[in-house]
C-alpha atoms as a PDB file:
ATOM      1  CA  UNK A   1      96.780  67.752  12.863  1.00  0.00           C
ATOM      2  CA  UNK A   2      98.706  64.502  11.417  1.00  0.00           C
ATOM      3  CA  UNK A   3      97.458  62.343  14.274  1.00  0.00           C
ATOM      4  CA  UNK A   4      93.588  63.246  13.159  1.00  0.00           C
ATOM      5  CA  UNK A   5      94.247  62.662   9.380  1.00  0.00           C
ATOM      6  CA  UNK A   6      95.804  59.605  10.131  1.00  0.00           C
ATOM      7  CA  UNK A   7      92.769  58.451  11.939  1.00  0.00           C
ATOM      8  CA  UNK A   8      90.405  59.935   9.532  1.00  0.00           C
ATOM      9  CA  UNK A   9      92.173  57.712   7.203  1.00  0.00           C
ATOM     10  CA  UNK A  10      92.315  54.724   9.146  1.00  0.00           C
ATOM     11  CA  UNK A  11      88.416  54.943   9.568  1.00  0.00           C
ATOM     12  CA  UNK A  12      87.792  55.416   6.033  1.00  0.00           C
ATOM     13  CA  UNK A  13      89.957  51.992   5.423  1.00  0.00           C
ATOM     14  CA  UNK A  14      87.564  50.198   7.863  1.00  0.00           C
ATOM     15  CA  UNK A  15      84.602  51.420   6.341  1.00  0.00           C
ATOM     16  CA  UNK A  16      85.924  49.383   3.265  1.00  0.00           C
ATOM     17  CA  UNK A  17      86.402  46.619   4.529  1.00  0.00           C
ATOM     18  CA  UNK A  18      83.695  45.848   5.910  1.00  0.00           C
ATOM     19  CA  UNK A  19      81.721  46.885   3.125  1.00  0.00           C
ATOM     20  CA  UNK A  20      83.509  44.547   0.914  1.00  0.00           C
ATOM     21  CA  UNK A  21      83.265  41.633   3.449  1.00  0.00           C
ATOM     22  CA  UNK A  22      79.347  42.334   3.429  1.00  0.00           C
ATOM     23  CA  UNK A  23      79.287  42.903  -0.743  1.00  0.00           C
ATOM     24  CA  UNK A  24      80.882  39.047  -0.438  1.00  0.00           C
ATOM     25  CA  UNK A  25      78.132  37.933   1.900  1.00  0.00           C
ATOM     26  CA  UNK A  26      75.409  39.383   0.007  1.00  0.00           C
ATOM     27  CA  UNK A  27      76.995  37.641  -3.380  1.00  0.00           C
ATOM     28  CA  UNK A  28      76.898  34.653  -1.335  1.00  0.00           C
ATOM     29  CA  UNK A  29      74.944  32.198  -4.145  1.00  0.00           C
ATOM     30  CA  UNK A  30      71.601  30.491  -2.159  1.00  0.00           C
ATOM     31  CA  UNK A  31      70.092  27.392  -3.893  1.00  0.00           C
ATOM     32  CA  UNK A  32      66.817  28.189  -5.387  1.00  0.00           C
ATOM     33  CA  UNK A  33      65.190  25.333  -3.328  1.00  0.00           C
ATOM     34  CA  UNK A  34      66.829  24.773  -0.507  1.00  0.00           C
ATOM     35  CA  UNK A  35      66.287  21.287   1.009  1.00  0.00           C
ATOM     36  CA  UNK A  36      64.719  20.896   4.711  1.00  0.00           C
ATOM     37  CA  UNK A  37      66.325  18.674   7.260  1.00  0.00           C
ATOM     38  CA  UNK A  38      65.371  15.094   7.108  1.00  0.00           C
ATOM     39  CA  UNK A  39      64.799  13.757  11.378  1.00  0.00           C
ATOM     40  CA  UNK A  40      65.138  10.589  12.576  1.00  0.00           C
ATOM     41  CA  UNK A  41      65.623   8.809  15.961  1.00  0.00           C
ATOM     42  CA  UNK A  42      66.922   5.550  17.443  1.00  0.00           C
ATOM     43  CA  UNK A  43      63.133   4.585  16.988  1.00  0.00           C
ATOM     44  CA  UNK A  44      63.527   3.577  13.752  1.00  0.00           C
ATOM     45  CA  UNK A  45      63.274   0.485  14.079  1.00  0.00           C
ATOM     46  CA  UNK A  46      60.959  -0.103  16.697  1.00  0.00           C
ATOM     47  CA  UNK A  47      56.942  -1.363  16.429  1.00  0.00           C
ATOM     48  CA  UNK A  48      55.166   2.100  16.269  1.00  0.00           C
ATOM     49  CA  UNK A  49      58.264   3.865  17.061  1.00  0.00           C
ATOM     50  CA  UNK A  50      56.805   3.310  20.542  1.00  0.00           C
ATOM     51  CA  UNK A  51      59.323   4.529  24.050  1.00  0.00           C
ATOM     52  CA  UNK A  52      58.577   3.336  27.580  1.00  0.00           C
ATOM     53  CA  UNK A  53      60.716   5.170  29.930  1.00  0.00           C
ATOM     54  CA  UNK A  54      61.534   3.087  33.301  1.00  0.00           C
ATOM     55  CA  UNK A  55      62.903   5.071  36.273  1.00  0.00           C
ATOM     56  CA  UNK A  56      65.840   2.339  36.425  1.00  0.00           C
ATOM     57  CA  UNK A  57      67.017   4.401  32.812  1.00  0.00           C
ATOM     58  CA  UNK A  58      67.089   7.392  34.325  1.00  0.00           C
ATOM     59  CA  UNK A  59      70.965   7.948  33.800  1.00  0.00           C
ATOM     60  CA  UNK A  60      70.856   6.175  30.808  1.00  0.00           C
ATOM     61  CA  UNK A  61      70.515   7.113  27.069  1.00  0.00           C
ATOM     62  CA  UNK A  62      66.992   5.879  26.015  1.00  0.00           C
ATOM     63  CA  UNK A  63      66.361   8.295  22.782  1.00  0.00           C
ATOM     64  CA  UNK A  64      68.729   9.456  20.186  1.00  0.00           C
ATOM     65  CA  UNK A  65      67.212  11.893  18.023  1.00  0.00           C
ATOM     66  CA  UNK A  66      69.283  12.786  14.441  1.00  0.00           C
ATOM     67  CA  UNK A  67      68.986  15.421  11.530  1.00  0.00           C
ATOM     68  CA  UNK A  68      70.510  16.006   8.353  1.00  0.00           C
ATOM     69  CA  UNK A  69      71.615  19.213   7.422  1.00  0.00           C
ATOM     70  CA  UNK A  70      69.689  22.099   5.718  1.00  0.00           C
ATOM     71  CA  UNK A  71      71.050  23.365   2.656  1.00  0.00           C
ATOM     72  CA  UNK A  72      70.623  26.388   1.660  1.00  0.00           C
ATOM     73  CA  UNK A  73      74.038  27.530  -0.203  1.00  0.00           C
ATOM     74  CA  UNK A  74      74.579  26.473  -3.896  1.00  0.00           C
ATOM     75  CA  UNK A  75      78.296  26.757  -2.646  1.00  0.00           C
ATOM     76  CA  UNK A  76      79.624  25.730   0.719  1.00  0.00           C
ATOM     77  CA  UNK A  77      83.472  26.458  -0.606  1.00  0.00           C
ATOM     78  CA  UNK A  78      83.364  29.206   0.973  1.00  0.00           C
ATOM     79  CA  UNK A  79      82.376  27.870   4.708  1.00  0.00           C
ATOM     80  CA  UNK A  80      78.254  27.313   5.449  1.00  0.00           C
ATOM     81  CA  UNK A  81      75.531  29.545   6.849  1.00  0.00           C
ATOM     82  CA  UNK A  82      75.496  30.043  10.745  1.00  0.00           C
ATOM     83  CA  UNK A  83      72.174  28.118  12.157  1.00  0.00           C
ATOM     84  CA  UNK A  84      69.851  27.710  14.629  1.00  0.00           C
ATOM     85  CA  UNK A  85      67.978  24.309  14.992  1.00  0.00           C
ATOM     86  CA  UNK A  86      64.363  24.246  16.993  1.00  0.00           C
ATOM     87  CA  UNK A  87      63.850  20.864  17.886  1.00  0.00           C
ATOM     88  CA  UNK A  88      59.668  20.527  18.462  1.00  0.00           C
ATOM     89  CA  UNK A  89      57.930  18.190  20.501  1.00  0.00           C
ATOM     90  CA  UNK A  90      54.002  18.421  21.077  1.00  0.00           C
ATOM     91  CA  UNK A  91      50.909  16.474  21.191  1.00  0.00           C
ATOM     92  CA  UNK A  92      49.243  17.789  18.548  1.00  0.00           C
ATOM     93  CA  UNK A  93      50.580  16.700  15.047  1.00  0.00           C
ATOM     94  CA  UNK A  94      49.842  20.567  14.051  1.00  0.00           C
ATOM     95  CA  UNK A  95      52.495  22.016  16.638  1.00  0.00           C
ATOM     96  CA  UNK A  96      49.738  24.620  18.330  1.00  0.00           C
ATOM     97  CA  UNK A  97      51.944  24.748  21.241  1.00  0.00           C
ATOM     98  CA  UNK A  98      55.245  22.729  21.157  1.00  0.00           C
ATOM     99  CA  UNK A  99      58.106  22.499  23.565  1.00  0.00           C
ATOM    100  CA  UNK A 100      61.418  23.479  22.230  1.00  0.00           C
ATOM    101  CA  UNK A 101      64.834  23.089  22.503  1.00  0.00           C
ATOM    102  CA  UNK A 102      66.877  25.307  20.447  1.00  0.00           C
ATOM    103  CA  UNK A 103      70.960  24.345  19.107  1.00  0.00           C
ATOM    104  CA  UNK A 104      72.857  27.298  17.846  1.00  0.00           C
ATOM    105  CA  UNK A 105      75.285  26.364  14.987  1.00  0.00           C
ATOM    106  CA  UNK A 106      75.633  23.115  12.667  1.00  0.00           C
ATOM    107  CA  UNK A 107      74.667  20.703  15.479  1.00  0.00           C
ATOM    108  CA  UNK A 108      72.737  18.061  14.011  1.00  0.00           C
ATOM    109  CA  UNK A 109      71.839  15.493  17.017  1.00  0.00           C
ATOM    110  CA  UNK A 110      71.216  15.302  20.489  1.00  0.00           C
ATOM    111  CA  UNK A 111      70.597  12.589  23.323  1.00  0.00           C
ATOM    112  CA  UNK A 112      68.044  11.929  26.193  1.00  0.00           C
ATOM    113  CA  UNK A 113      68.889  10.198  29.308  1.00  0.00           C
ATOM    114  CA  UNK A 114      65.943   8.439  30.789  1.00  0.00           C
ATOM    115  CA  UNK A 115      65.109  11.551  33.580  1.00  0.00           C
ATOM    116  CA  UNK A 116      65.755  14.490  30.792  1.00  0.00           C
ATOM    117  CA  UNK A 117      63.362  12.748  28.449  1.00  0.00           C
ATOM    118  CA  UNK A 118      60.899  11.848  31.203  1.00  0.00           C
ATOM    119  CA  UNK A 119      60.802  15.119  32.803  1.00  0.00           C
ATOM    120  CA  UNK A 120      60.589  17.399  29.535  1.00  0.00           C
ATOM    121  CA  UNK A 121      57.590  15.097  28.811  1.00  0.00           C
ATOM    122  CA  UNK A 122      55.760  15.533  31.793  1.00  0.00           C
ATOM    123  CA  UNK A 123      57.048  18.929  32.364  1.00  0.00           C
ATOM    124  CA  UNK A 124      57.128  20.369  28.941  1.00  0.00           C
ATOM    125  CA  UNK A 125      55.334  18.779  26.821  1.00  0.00           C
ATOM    126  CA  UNK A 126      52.237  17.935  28.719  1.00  0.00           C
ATOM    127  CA  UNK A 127      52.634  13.917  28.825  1.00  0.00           C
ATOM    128  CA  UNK A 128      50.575  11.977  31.496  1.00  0.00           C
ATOM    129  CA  UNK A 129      52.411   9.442  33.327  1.00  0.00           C
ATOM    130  CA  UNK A 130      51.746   5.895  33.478  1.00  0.00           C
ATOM    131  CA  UNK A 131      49.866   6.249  29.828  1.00  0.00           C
ATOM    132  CA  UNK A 132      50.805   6.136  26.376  1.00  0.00           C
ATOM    133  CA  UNK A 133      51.080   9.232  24.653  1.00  0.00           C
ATOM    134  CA  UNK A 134      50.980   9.934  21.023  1.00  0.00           C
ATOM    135  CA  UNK A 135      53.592  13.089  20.827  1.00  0.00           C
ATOM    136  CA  UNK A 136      54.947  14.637  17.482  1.00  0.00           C
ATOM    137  CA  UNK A 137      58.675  16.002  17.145  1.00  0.00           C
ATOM    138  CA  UNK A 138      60.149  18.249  13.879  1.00  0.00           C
ATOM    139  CA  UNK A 139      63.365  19.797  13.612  1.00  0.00           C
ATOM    140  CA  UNK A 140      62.959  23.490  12.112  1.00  0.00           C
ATOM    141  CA  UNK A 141      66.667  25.022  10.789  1.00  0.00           C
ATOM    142  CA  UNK A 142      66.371  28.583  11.057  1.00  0.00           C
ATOM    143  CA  UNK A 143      68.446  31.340   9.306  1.00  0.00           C
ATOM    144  CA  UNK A 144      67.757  35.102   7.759  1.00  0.00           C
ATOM    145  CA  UNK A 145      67.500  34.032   4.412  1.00  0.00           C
ATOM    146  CA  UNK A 146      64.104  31.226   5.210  1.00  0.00           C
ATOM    147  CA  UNK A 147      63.031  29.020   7.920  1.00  0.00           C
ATOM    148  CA  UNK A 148      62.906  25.269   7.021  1.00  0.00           C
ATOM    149  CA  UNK A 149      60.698  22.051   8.748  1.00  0.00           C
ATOM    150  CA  UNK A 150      61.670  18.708   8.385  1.00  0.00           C
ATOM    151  CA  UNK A 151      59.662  15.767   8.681  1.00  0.00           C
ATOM    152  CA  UNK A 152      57.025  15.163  11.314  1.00  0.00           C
ATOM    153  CA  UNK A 153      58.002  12.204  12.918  1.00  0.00           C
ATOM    154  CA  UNK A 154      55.164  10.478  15.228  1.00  0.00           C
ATOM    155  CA  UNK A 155      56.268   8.549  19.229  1.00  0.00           C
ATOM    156  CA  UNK A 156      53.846   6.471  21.302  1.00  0.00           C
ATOM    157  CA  UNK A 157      55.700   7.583  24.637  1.00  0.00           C
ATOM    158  CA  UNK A 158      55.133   6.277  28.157  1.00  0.00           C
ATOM    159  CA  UNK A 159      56.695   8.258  31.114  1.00  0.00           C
ATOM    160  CA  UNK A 160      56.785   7.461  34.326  1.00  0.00           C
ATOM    161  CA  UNK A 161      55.545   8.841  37.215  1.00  0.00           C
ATOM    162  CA  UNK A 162      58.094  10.970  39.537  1.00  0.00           C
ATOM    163  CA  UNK A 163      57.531   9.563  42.750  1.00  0.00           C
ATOM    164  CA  UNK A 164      57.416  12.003  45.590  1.00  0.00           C
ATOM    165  CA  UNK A 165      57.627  11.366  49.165  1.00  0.00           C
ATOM    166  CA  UNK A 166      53.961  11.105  50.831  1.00  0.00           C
ATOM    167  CA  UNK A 167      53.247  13.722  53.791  1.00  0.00           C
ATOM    168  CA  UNK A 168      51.188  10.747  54.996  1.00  0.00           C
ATOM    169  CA  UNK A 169      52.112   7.090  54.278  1.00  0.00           C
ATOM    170  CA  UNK A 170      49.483   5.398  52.345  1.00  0.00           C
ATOM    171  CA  UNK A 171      47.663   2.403  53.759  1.00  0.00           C
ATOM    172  CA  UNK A 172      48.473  -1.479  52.176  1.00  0.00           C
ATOM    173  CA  UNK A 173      45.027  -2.617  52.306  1.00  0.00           C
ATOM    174  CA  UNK A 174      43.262   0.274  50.187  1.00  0.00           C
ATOM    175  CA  UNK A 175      41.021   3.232  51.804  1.00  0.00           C
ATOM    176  CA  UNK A 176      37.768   2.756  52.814  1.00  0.00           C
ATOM    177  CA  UNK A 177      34.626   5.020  53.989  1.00  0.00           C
ATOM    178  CA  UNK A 178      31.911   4.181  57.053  1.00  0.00           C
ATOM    179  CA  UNK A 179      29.511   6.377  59.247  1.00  0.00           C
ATOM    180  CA  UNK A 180      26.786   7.489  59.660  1.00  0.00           C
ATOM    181  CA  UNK A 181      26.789   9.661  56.456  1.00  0.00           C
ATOM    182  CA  UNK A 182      27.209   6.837  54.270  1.00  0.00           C
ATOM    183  CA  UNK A 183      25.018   4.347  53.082  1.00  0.00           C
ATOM    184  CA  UNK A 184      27.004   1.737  55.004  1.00  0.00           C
ATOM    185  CA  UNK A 185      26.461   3.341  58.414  1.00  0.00           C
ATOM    186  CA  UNK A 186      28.711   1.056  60.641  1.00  0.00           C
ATOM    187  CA  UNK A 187      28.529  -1.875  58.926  1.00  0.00           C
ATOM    188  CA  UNK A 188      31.796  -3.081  58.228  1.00  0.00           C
ATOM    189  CA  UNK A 189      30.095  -5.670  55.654  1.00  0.00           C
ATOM    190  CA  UNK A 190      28.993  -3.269  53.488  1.00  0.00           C
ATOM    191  CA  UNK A 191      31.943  -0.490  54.036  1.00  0.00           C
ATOM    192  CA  UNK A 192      33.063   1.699  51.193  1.00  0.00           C
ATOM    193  CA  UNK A 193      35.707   0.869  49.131  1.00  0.00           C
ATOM    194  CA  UNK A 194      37.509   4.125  47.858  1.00  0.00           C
ATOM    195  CA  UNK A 195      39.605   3.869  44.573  1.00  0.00           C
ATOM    196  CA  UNK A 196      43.654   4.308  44.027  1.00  0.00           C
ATOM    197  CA  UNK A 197      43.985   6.744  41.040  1.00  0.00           C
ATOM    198  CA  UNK A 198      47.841   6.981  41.741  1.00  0.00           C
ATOM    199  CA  UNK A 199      50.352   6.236  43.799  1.00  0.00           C
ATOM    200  CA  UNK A 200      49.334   9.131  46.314  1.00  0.00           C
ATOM    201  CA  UNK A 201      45.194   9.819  46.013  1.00  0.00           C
ATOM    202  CA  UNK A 202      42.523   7.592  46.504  1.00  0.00           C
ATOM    203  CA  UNK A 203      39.017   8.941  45.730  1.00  0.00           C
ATOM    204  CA  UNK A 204      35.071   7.331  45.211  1.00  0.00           C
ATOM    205  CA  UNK A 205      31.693   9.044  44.505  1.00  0.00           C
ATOM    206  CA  UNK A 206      29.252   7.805  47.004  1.00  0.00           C
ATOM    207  CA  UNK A 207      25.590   9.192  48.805  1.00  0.00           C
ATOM    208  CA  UNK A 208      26.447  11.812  51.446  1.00  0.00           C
ATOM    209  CA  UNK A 209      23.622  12.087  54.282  1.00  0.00           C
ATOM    210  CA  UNK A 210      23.819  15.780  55.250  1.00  0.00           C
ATOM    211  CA  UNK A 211      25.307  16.912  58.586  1.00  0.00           C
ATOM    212  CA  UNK A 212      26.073  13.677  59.480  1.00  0.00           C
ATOM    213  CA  UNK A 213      29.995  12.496  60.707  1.00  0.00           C
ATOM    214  CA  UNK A 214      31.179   9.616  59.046  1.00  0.00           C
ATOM    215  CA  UNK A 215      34.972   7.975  58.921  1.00  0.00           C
ATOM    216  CA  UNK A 216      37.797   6.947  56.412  1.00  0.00           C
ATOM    217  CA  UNK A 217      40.094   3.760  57.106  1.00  0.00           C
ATOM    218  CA  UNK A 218      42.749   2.462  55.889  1.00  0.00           C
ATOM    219  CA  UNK A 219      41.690  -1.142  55.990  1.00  0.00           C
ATOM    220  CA  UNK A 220      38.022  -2.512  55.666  1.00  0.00           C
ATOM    221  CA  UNK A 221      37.585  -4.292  59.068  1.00  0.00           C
ATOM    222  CA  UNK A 222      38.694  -1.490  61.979  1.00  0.00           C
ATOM    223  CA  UNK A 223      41.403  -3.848  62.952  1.00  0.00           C
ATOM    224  CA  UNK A 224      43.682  -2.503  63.730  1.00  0.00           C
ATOM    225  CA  UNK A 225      42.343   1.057  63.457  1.00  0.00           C
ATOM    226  CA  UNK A 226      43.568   2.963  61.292  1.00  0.00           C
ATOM    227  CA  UNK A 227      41.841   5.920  60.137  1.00  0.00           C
ATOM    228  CA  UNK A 228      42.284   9.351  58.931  1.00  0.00           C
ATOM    229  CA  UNK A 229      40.581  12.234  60.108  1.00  0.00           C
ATOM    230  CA  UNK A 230      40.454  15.853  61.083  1.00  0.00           C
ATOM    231  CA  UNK A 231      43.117  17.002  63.686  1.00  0.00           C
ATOM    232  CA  UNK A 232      41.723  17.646  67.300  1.00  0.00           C
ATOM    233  CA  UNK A 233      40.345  20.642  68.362  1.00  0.00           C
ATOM    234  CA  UNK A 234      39.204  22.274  64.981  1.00  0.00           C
ATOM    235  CA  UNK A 235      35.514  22.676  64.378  1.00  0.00           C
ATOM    236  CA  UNK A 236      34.150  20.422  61.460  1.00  0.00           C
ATOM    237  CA  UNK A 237      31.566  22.332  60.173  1.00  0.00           C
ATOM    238  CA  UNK A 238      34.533  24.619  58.371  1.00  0.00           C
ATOM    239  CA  UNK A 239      35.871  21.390  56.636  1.00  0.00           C
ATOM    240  CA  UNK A 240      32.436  19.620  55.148  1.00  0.00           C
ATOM    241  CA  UNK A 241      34.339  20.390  51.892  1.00  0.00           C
ATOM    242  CA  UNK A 242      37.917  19.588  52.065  1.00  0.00           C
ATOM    243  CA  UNK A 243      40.634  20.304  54.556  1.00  0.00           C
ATOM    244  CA  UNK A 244      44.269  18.553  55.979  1.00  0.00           C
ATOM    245  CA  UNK A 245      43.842  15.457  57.659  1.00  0.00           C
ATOM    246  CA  UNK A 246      45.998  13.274  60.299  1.00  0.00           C
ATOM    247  CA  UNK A 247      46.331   9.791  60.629  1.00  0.00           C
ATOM    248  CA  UNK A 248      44.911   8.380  63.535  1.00  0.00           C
ATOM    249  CA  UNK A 249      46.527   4.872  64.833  1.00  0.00           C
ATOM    250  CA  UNK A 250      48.752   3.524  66.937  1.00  0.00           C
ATOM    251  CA  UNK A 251      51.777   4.137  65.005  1.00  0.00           C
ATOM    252  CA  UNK A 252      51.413   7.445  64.451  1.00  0.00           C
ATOM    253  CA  UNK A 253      50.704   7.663  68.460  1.00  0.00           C
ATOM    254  CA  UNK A 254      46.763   7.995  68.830  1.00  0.00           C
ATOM    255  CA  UNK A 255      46.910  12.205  68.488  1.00  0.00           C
ATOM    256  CA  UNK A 256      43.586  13.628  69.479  1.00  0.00           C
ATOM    257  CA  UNK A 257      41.327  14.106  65.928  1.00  0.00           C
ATOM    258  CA  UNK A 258      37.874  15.125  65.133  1.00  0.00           C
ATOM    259  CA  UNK A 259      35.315  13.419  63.409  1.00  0.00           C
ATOM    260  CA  UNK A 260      35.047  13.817  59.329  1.00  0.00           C
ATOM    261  CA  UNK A 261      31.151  15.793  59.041  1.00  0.00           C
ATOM    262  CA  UNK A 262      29.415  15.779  55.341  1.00  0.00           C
ATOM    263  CA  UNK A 263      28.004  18.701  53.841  1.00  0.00           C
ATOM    264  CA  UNK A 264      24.908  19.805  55.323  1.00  0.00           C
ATOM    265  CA  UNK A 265      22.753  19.239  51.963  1.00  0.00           C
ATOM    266  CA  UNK A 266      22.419  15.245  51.154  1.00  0.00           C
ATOM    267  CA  UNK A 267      23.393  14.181  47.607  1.00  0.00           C
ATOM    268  CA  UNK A 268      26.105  12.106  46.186  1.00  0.00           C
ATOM    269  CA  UNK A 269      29.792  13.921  46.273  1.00  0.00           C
ATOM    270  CA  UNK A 270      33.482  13.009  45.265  1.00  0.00           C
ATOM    271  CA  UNK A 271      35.201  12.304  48.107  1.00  0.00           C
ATOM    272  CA  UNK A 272      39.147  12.523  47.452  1.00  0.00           C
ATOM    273  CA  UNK A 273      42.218  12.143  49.788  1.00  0.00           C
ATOM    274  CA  UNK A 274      45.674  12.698  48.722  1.00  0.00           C
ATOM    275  CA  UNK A 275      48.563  11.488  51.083  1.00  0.00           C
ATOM    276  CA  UNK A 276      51.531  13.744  49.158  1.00  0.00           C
ATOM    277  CA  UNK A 277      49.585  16.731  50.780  1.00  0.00           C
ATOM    278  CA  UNK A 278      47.581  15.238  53.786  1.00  0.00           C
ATOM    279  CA  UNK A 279      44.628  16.876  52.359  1.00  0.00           C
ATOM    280  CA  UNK A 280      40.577  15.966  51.158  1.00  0.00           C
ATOM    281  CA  UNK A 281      38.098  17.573  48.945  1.00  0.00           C
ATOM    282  CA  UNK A 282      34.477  16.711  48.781  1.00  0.00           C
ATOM    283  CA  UNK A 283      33.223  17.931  45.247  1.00  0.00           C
ATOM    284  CA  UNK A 284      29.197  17.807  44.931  1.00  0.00           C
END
């Protein structure tokens, strides 16, 4: 009977204590305005606060991003509030949908190697590579008593493009279209030229006569041949819109193909091949 009085009472001296630490919280004094973070970045001082990341600064530190701290205690004698930061980035200076990185506790900077940064743009953020991008970053400090946003700050950011090994190697010389489909027929003179969009697809709108075969090459004369086509044995009517293609030459060791056939209504079509897949589409 002791033993359970001495517990009882051992309890009842916990219960006060902890409601006296939380009587000390709540009489913790708040400012009546507490001020927001104020961000900034190693950009300071650069035209337009403009960033081009280069692949050779992958490893390396290319953006320093720093905030001041939020205050919200009238008194930080006694220790400081516990935090959470939300760093923000999106392309829209109204932060519809940002990316975000959160920091628990006072942490008030962070750094971006060249690959971090360039992948959370492309990845995250929504950033096209190759282009300059006007993105947006804030810093929100978050805690029970309010949530605070700093300053927008405003980047003209250019990533890079991640560079993935082709299925296919792309031709030197550009991609080109001829046959009897096209408008060309098999007249080298006036062949096709098809457009490089990136550093894997090439693509071109052109005429399409229906049902017809025609042929894509990877140089504009036929010599050496070098095209790209269907692989052998498969029946081209299923592929008129799109499909895998080989490459047809003598260094990839003349494998049997089939002929590329148009769509079986004339008209003028997109015509795209991308060498990181080995695949075409033909888009009316």
């Amino acid at each position: 009977m002791q033993k359970k009085y001495q517990h009882l009472i051992l309890f009842l001296l916990c219960v006060w204590a902890l409601t006296a630490c939380n009587r000390e919280l709540l009489d913790i004094k708040t400012v009546a305005n507490p001020s927001a973070p104020v961000l900034s970045t190693s950009l300071d001082d650069s035209p337009f606060h403009a960033i081009t990341i280069l692949p050779q600064d992958s490893a390396n530190a290319v953006l320093s991003i720093h905030w001041t701290e939020a205050q919200y205690l009238a008194d930080t004698s006694q220790g400081k509030l516990a935090l959470s930061y939300i760093l923000q980035f999106d392309t829209s200076s109204d932060f519809i949908n940002p990316a975000s990185i959160v920091f628990f506790g006072n942490v008030l900077d962070t750094v971006f190697t060249g690959a971090h940064l360039n992948n959370f743009l492309l990845g995250s953020v929504g950033c096209t590579a190759g282009e300059v991008n006007n993105i947006y970053i804030r810093i929100k400090a978050t805690q029970k008593i309010d949530t605070l946003t700093s300053n927008v700050y405003a980047v003209a950011a250019t990533p890079y493009e991640v560079m993935l090994p082709l299925k296919i190697p792309i031709p030197s010389d550009g991609l080109f279209v001829i046959g009897n489909a096209t408008t060309a027929s098999w007249n080298y003179a006036n062949i096709i030229p098809m457009t490089k969009k990136d550093y894997h697809t090439y693509t071109v709108s052109l005429l399409l006569t229906g049902g017809e075969t025609y042929s894509v090459l990877g140089n504009a004369t036929g010599n050496p041949w070098l095209a790209y086509a269907l692989p052998g044995g498969v029946n081209a009517s299923g592929f008129t819109m799109g499909g895998s293609f080989i490459e047809n030459s003598a260094a990839a060791g003349w494998p049997a193909t089939t002929d590329l056939l148009s769509p079986a209504a004339t008209g003028t079509y997109t015509l795209t091949f991308d060498f990181l897949t080995a695949t075409f589409t033909v888009h009316p």
